[in-house]
N, C-alpha and C. Protein backbone atom coordinates (compact mmCIF):
# COMPACT_ATOMS: atom_id res chain seq x y z
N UNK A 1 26.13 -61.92 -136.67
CA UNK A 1 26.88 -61.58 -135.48
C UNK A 1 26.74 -62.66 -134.42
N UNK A 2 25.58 -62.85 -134.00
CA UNK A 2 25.41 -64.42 -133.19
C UNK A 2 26.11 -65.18 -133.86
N UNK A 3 25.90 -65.51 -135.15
CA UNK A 3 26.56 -66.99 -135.52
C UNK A 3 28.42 -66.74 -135.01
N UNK A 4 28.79 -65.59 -135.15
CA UNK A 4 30.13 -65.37 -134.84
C UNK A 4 30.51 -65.92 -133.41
N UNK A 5 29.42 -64.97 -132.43
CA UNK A 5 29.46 -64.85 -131.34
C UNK A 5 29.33 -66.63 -130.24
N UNK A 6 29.16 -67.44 -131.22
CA UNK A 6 28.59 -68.62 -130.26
C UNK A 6 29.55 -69.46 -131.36
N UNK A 7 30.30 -69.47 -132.82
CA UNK A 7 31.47 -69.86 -133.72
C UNK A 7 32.45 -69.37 -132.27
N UNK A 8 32.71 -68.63 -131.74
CA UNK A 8 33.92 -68.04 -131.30
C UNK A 8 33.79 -68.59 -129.43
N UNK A 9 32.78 -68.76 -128.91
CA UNK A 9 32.55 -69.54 -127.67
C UNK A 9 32.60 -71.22 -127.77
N UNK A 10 32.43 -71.74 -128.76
CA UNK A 10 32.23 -73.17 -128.58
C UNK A 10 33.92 -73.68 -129.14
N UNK A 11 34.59 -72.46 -129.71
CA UNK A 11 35.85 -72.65 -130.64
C UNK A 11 36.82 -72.65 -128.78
N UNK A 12 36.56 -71.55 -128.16
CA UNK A 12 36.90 -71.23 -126.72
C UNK A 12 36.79 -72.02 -126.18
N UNK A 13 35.43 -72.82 -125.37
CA UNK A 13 35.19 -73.80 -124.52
C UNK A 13 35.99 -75.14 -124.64
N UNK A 14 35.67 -75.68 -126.27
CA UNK A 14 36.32 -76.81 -126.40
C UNK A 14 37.59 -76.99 -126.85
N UNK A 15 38.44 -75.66 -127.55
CA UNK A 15 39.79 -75.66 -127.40
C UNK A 15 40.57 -75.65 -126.38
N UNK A 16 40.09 -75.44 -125.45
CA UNK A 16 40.72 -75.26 -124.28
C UNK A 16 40.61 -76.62 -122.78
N UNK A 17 39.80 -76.99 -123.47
CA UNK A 17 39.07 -78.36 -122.76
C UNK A 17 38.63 -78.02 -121.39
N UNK A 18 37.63 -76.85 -121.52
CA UNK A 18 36.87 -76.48 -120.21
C UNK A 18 36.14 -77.50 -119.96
N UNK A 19 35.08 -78.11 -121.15
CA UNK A 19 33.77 -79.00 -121.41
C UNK A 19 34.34 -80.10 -120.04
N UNK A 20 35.73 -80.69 -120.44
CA UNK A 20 35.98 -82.01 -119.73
C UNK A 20 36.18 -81.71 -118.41
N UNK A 21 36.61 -80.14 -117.99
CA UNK A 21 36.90 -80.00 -117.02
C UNK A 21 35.36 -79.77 -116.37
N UNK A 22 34.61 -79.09 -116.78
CA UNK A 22 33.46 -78.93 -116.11
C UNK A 22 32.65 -80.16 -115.99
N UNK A 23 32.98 -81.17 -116.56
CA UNK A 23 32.35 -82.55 -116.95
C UNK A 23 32.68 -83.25 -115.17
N UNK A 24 34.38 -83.09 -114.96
CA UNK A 24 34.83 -84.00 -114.39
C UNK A 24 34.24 -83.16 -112.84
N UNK A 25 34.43 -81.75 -112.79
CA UNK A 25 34.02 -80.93 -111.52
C UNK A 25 32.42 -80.83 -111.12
N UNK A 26 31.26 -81.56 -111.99
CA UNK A 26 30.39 -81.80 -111.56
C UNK A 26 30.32 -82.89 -110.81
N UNK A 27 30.85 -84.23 -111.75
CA UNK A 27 30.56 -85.25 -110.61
C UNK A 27 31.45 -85.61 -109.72
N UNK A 28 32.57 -85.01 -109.22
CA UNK A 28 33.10 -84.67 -108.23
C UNK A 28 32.26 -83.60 -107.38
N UNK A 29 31.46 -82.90 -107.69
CA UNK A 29 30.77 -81.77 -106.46
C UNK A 29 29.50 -82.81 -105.93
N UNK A 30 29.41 -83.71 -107.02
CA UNK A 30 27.89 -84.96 -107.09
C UNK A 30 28.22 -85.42 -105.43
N UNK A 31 29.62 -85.86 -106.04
CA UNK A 31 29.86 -87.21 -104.76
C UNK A 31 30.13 -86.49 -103.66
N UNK A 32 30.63 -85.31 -103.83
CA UNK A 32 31.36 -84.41 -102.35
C UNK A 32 29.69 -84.61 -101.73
N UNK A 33 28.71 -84.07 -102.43
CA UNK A 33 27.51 -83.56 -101.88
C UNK A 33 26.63 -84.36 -101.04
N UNK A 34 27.01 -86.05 -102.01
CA UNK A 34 26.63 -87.19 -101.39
C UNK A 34 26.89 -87.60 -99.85
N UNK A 35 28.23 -87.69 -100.40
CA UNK A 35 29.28 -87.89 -98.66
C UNK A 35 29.02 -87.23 -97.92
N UNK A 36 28.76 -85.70 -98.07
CA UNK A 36 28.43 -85.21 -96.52
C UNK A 36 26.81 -85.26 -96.74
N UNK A 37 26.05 -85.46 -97.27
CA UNK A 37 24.42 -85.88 -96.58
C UNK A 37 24.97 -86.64 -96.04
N UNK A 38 25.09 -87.70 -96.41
CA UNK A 38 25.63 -89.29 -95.20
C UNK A 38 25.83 -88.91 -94.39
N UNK A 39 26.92 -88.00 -94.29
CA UNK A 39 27.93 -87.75 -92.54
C UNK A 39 26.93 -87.05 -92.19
N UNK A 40 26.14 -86.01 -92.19
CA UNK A 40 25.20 -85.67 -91.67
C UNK A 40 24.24 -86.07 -91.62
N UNK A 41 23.36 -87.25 -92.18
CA UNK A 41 22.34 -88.41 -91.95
C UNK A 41 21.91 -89.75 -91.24
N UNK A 42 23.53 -90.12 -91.87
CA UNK A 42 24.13 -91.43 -90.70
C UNK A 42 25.15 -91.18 -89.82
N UNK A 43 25.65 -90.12 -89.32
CA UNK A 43 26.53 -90.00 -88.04
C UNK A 43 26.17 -88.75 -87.84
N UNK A 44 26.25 -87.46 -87.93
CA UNK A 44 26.36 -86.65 -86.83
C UNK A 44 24.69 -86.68 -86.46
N UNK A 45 23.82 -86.47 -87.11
CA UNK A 45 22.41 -86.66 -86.18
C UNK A 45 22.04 -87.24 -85.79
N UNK A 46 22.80 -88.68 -86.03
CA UNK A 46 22.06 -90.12 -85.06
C UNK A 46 22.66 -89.98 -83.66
N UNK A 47 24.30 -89.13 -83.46
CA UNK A 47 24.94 -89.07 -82.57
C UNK A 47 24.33 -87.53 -81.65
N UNK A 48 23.65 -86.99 -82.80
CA UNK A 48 22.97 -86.11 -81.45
C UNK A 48 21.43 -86.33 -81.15
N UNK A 49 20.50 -87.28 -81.48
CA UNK A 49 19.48 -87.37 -81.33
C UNK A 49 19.28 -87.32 -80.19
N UNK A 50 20.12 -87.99 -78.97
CA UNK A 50 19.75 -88.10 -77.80
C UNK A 50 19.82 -86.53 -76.73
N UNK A 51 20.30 -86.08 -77.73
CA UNK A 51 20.35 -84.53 -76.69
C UNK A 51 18.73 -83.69 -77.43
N UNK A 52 17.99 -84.22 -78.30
CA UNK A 52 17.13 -83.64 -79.19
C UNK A 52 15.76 -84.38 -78.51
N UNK A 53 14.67 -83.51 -78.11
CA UNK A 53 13.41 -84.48 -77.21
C UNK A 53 12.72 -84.53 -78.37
N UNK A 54 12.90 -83.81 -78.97
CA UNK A 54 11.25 -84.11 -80.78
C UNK A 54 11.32 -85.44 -81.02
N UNK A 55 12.19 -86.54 -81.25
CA UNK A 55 12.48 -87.26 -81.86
C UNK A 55 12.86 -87.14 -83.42
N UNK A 56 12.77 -87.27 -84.71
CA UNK A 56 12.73 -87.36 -85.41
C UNK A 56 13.34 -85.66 -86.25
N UNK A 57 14.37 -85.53 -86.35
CA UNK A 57 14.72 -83.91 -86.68
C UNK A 57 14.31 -82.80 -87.65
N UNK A 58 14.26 -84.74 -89.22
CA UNK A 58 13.80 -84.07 -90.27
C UNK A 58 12.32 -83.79 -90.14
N UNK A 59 11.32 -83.95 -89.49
CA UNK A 59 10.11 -83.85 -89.16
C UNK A 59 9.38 -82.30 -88.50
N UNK A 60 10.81 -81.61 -88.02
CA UNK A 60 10.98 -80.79 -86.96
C UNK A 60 9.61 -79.24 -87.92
N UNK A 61 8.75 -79.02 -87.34
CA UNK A 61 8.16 -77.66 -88.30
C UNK A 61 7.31 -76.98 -87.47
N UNK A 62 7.17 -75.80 -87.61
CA UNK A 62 6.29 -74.50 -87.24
C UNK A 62 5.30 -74.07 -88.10
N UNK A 63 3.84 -74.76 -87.01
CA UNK A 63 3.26 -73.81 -87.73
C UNK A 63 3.07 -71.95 -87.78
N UNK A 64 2.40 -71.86 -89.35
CA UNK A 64 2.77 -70.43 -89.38
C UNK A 64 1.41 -70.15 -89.98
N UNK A 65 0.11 -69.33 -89.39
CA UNK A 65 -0.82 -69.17 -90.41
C UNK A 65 -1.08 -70.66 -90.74
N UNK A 66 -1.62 -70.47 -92.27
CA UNK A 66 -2.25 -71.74 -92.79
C UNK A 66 -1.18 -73.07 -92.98
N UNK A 67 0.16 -72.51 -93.14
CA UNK A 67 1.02 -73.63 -93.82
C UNK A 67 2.30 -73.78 -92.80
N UNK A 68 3.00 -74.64 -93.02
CA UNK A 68 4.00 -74.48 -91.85
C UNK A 68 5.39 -74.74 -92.59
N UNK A 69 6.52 -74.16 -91.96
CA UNK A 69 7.73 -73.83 -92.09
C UNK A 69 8.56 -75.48 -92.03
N UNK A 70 9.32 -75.93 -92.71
CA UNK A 70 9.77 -77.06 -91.97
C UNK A 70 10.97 -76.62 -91.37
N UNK A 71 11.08 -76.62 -90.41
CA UNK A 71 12.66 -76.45 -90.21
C UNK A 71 13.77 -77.51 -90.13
N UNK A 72 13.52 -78.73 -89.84
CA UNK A 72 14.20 -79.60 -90.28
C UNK A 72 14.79 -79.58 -91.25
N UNK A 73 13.98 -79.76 -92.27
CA UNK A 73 14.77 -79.88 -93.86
C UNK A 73 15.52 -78.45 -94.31
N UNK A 74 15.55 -77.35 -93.24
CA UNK A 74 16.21 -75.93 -93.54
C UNK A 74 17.26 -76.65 -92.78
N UNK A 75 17.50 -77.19 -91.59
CA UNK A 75 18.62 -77.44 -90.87
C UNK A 75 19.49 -78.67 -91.74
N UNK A 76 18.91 -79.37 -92.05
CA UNK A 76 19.70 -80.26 -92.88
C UNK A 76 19.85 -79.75 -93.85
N UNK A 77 19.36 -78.84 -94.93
CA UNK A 77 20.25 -77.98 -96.05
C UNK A 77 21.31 -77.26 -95.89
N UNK A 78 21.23 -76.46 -94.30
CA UNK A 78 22.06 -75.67 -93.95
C UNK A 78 23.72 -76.50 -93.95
N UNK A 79 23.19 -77.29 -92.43
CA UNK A 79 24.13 -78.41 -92.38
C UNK A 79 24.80 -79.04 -93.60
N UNK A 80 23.97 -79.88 -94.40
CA UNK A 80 24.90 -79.97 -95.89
C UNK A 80 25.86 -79.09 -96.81
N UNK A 81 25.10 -78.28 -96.42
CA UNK A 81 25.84 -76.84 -97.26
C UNK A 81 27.29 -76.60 -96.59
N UNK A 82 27.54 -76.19 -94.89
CA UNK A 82 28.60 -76.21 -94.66
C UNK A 82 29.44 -77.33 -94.77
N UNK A 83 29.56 -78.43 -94.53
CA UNK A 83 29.83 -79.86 -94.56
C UNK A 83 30.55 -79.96 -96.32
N UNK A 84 29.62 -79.53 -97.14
CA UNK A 84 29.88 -79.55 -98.54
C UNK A 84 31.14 -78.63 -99.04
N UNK A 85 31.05 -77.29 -98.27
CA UNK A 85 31.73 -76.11 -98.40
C UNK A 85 33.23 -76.40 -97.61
N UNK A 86 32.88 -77.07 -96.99
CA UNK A 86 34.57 -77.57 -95.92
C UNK A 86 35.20 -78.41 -96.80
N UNK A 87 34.27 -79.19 -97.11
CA UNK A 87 35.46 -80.68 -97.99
C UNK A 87 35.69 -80.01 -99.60
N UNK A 88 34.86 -79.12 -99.75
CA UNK A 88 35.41 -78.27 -100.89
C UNK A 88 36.90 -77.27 -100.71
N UNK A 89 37.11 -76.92 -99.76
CA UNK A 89 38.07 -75.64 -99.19
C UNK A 89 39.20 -76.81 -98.81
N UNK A 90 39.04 -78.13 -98.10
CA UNK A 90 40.39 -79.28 -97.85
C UNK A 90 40.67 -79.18 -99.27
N UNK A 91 39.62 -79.45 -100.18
CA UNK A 91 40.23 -80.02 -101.84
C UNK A 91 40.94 -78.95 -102.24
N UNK A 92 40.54 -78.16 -102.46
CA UNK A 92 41.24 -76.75 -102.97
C UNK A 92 42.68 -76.49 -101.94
N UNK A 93 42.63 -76.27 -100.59
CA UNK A 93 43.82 -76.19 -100.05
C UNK A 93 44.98 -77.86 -100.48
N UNK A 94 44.39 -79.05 -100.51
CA UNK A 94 45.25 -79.75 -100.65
C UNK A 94 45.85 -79.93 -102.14
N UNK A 95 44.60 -79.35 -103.06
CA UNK A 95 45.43 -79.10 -104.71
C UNK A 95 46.34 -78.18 -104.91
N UNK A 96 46.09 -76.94 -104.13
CA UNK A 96 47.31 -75.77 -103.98
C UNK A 96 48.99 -76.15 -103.34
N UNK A 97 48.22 -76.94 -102.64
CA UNK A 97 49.78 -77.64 -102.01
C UNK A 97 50.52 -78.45 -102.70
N UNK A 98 49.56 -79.51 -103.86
CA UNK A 98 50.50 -80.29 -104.50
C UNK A 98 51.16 -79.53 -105.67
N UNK A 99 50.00 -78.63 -106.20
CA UNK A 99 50.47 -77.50 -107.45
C UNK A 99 52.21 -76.85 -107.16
N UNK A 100 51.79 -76.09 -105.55
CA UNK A 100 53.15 -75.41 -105.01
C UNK A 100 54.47 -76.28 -104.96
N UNK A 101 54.08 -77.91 -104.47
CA UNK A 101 54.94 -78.68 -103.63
C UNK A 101 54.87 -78.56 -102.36
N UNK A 102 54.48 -80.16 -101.84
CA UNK A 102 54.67 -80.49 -100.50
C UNK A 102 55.44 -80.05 -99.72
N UNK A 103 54.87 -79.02 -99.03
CA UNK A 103 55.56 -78.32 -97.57
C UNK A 103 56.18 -79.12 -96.62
């Protein structure tokens, strides 16, 4: 029954050419992910450092008890994450548009 069950998924995946598609939508999410660390590494926090007195952002942590929280590196995950999630939602809105035709 397995041998069926994984005969009948790999017959699925690669007849259909998911493999290449999931191939090509990783390193496209690679580079999206890249580009916005940057924009959020080399421009938007260098451009707000001066409103920030800590100096140094990624450094930023609380202690808690014995160990401490970083919050920096939570703010820059956060930050990446939306940044990542926007230029994902342009791609998707601007593939829907060419799919439909240019409005």
């Amino acid at each position: 029954m397995l041998k069926g069950v994984l005969r009948d998924y790999a017959a699925f995946f690669l007849r259909r050419g998911l493999a290449l598609e999931v191939a090509v939508a990783m390193v496209v999410g690679q580079q999206i992910t890249e580009i916005t660390r940057s924009l959020s590494n080399d421009l938007l926090m260098p451009l707000l450092m001066p409103l920030l007195h800590a100096g140094n952002w990624h450094q930023w942590s609380v202690a808690y008890f014995d160990n401490t929280i970083e919050l920096g590196k939570l703010i820059d995950m956060g930050l990446n994450t939306v940044l990542t999630g926007f230029a994902l939602y342009l791609i998707m809105k601007a593939t829907g548009r060419f799919s439909r035709g240019v409005d």
